[in-house]
N, C-alpha and C. Protein backbone atom coordinates (compact mmCIF):
# COMPACT_ATOMS: atom_id res chain seq x y z
N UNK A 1 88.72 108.16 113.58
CA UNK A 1 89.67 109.20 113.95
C UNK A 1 90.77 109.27 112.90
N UNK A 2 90.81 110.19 112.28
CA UNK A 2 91.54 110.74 111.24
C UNK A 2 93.26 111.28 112.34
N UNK A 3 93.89 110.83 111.70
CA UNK A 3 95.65 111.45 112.32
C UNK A 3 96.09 112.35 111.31
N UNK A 4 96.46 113.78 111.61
CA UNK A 4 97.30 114.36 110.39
C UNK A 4 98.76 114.46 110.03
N UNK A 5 99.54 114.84 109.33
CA UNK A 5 100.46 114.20 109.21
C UNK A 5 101.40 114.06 110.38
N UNK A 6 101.52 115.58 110.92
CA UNK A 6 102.28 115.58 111.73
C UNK A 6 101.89 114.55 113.00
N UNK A 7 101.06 114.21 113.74
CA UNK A 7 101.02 113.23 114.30
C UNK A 7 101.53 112.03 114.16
N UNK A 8 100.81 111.41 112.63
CA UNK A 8 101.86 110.21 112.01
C UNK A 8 103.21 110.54 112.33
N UNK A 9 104.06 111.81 111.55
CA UNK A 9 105.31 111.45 111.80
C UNK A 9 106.10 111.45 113.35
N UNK A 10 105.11 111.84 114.21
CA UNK A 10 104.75 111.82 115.40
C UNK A 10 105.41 110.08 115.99
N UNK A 11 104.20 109.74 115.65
CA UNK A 11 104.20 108.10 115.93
C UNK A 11 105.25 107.48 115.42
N UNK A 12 105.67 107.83 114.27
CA UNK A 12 106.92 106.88 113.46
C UNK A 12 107.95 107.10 114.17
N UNK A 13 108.21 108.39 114.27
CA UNK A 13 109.50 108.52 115.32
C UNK A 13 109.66 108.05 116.71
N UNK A 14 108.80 108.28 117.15
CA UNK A 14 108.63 107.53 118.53
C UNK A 14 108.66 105.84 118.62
N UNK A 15 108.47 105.18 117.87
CA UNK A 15 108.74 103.82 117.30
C UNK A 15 109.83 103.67 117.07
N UNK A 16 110.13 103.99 116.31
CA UNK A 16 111.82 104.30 115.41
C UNK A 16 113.10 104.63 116.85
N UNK A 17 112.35 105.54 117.49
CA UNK A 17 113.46 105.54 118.50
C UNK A 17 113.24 104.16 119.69
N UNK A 18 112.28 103.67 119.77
CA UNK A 18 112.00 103.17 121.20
C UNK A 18 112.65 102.00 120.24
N UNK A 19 112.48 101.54 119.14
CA UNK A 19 112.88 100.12 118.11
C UNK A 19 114.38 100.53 118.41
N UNK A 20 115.45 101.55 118.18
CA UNK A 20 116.44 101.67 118.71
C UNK A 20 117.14 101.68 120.02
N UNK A 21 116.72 102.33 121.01
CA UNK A 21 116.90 102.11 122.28
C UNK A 21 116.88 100.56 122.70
N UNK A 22 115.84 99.86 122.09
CA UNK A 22 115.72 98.25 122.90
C UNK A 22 117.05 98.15 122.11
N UNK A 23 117.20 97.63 121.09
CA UNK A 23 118.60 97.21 120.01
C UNK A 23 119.48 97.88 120.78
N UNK A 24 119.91 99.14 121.21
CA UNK A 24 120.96 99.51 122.03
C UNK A 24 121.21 99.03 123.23
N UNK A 25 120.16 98.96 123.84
CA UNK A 25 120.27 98.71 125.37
C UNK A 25 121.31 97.83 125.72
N UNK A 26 121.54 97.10 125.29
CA UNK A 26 122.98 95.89 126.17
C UNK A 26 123.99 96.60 125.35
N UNK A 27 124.35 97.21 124.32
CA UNK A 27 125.69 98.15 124.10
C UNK A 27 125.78 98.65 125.06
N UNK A 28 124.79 99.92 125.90
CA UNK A 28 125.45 100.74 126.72
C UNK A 28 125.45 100.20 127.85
N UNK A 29 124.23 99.23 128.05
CA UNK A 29 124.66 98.30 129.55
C UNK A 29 126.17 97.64 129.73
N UNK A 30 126.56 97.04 129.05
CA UNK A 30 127.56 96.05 128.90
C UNK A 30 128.36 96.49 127.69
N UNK A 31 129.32 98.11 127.77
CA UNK A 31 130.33 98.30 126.89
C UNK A 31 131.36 98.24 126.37
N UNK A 32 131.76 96.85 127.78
CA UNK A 32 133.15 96.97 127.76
C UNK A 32 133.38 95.01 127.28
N UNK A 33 132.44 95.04 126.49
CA UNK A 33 132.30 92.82 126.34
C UNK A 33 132.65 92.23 127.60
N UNK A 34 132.44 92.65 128.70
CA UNK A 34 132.64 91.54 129.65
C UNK A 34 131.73 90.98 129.26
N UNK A 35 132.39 89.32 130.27
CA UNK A 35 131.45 88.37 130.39
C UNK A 35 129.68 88.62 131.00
N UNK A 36 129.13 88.35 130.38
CA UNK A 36 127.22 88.54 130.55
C UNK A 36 127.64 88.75 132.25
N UNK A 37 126.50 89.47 133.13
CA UNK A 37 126.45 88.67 134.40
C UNK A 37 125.52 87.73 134.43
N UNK A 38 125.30 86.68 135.60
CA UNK A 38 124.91 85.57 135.62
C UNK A 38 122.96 85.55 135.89
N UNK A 39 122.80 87.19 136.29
CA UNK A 39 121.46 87.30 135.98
C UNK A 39 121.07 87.27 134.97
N UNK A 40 121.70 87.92 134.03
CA UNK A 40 121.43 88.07 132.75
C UNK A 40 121.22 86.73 132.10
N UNK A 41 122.14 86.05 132.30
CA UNK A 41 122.21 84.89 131.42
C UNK A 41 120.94 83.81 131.75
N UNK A 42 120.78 84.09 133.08
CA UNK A 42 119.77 83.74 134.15
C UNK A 42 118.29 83.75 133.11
N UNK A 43 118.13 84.95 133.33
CA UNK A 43 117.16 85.28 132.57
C UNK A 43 116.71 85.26 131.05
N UNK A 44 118.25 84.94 130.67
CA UNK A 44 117.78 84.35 128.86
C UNK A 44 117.35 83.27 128.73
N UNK A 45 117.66 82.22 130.18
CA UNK A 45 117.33 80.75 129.60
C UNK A 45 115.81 80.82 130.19
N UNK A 46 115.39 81.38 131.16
CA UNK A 46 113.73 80.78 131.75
C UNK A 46 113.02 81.81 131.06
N UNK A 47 113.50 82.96 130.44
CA UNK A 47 112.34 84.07 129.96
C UNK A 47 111.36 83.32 128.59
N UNK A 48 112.31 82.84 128.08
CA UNK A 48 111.63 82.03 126.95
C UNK A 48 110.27 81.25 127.12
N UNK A 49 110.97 80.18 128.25
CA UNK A 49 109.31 79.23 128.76
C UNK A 49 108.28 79.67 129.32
N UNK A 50 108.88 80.95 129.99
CA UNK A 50 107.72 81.95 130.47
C UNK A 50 106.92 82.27 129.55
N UNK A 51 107.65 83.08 128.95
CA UNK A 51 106.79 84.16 127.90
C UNK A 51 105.66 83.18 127.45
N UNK A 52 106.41 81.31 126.70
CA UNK A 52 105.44 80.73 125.84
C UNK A 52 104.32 79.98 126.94
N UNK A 53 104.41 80.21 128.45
CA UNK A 53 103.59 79.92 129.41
C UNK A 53 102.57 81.00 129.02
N UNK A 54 103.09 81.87 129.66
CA UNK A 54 102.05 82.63 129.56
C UNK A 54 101.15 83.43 128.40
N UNK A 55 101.70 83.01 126.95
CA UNK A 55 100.77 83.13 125.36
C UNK A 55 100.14 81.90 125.43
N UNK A 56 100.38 80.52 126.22
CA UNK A 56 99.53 79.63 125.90
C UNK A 56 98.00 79.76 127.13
N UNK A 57 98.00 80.32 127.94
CA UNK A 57 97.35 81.03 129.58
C UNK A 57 96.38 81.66 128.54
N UNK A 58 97.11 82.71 127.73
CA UNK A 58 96.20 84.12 126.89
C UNK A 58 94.97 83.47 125.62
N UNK A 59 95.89 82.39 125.25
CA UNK A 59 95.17 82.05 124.20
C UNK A 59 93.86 81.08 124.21
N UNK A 60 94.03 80.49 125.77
CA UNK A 60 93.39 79.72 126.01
C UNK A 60 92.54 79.84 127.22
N UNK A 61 92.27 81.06 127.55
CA UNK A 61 91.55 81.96 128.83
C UNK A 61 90.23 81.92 128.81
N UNK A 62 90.01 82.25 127.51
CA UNK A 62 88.36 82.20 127.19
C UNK A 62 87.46 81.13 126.42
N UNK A 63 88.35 79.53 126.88
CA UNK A 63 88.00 78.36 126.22
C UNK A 63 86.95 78.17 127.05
N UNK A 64 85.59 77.80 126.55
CA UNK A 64 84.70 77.40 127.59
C UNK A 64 84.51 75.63 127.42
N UNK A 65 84.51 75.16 128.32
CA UNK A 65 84.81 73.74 128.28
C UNK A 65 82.93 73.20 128.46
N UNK A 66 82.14 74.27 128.60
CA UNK A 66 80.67 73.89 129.38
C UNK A 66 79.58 73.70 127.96
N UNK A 67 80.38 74.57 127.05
CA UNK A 67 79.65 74.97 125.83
C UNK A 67 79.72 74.36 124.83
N UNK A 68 79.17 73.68 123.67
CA UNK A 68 79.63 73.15 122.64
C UNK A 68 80.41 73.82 121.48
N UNK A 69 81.50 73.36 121.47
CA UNK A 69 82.07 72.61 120.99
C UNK A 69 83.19 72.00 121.86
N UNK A 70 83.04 72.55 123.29
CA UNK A 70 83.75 71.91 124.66
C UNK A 70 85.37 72.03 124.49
N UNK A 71 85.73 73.08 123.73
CA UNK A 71 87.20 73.56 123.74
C UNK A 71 87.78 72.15 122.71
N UNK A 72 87.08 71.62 121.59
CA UNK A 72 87.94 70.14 120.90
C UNK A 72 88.48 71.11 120.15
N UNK A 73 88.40 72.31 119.72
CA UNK A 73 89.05 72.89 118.47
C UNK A 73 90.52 73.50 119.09
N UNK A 74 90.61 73.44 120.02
CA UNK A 74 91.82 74.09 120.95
C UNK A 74 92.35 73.28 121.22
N UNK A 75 92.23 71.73 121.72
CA UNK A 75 92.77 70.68 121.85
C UNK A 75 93.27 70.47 120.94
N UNK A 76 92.71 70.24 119.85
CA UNK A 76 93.36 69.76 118.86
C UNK A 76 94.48 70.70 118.01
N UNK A 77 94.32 71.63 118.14
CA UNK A 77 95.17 73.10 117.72
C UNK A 77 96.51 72.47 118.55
N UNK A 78 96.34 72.78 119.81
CA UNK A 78 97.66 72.76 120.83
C UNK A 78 98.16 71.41 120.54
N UNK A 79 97.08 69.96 120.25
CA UNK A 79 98.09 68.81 120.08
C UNK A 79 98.46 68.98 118.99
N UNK A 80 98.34 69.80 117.83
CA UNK A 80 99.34 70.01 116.59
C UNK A 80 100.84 70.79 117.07
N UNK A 81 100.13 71.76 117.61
CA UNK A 81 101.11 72.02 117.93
C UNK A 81 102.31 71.56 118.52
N UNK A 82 102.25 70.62 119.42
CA UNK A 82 102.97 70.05 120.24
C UNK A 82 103.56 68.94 119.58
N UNK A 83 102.95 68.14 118.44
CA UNK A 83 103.50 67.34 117.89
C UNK A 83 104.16 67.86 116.60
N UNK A 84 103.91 69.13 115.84
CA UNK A 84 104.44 69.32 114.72
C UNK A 84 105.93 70.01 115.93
N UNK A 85 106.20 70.55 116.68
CA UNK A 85 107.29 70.86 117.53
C UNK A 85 108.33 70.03 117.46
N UNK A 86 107.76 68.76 118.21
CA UNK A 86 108.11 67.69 118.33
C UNK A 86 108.99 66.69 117.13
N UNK A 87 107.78 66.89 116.06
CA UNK A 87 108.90 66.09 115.02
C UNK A 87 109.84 66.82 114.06
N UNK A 88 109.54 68.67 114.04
CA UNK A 88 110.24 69.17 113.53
C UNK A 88 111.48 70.27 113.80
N UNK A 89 111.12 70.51 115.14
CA UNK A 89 111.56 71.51 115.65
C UNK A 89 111.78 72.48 115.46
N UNK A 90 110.53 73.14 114.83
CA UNK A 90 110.59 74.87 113.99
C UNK A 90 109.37 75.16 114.92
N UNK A 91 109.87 76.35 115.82
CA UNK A 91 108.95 77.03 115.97
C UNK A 91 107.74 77.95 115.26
N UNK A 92 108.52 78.55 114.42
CA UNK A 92 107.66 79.20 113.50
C UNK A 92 106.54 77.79 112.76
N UNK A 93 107.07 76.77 112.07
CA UNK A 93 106.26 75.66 111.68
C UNK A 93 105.04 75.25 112.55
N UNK A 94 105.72 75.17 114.14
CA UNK A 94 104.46 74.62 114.77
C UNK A 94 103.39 76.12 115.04
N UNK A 95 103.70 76.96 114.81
CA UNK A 95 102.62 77.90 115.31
C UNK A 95 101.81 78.43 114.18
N UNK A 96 102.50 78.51 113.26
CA UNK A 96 101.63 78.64 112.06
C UNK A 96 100.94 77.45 111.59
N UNK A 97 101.20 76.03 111.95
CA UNK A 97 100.49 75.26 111.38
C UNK A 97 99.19 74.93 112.44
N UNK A 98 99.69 75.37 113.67
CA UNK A 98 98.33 75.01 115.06
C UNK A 98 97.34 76.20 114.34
N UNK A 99 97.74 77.21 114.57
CA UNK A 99 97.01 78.48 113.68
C UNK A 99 95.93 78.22 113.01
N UNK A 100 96.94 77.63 111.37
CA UNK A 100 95.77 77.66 110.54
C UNK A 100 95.02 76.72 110.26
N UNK A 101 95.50 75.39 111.42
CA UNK A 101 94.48 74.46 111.77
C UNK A 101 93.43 74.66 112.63
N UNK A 102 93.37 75.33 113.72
CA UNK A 102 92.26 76.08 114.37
C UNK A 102 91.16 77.08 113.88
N UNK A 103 91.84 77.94 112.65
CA UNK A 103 90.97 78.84 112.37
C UNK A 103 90.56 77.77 111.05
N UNK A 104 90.90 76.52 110.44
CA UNK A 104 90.38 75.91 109.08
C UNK A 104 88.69 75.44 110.27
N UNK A 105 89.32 74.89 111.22
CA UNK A 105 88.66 74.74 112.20
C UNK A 105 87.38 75.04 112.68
N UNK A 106 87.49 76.23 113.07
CA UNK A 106 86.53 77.30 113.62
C UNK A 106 85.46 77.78 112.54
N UNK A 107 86.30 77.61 111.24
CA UNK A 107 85.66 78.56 109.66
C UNK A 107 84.53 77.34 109.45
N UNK A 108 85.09 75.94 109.11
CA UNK A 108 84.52 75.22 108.23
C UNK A 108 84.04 73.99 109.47
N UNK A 109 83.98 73.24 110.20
CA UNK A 109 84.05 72.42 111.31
C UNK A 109 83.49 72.57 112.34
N UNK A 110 84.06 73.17 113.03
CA UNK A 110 82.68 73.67 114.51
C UNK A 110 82.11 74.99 114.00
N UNK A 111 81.46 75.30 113.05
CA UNK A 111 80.67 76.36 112.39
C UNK A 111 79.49 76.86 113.72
């Protein structure tokens, strides 16, 4: 499916605005700097463990534990993960390094 231009610029704008609106949204919610309310704040501290609950649920949904290679390439992915976390405390570090230990993994190892 071919898009012509006007569609593209279609799509860009519609991005462009919705990428603005989120970035706005707590200006016009909260214009006057009061203090956060306590939902809010509520929700900055547990949304986090959620979210990474439920990407670790997604990523690991269709591990079959019955089949060979019995999910070791995922084990071992997530215990990188958990330990490169652990001794470094970069998120970005531990997810890119579980990453491209799973897929060195998957490529060359459980072939």
């Amino acid at each position: 499916m071919t898009l012509t231009a006007s569609e593209s610029m279609i799509i860009i704008l519609t991005i462009a605005a919705v990428t603005f609106l989120t970035r706005a949204l707590p200006f016009l919610l909260f214009p006057d700097h009061r203090e956060t309310p306590k939902y809010i704040a509520y929700l900055g501290k547990v949304l986090p463990y959620a979210i990474i609950g439920m990407l670790v649920v997604y990523c690991l949904k269709e591990t079959t534990l019955t089949v060979m290679p019995f999910g070791i390439p995922e084990l071992i992915a997530v215990t990188a993960v958990v330990l490169l976390h652990t001794w470094k405390h970069n998120t970005l570090l531990s997810i890119a390094g579980g990453t491209l230990l799973y897929m060195l993994m998957v490529q060359f190892v459980f072939v």
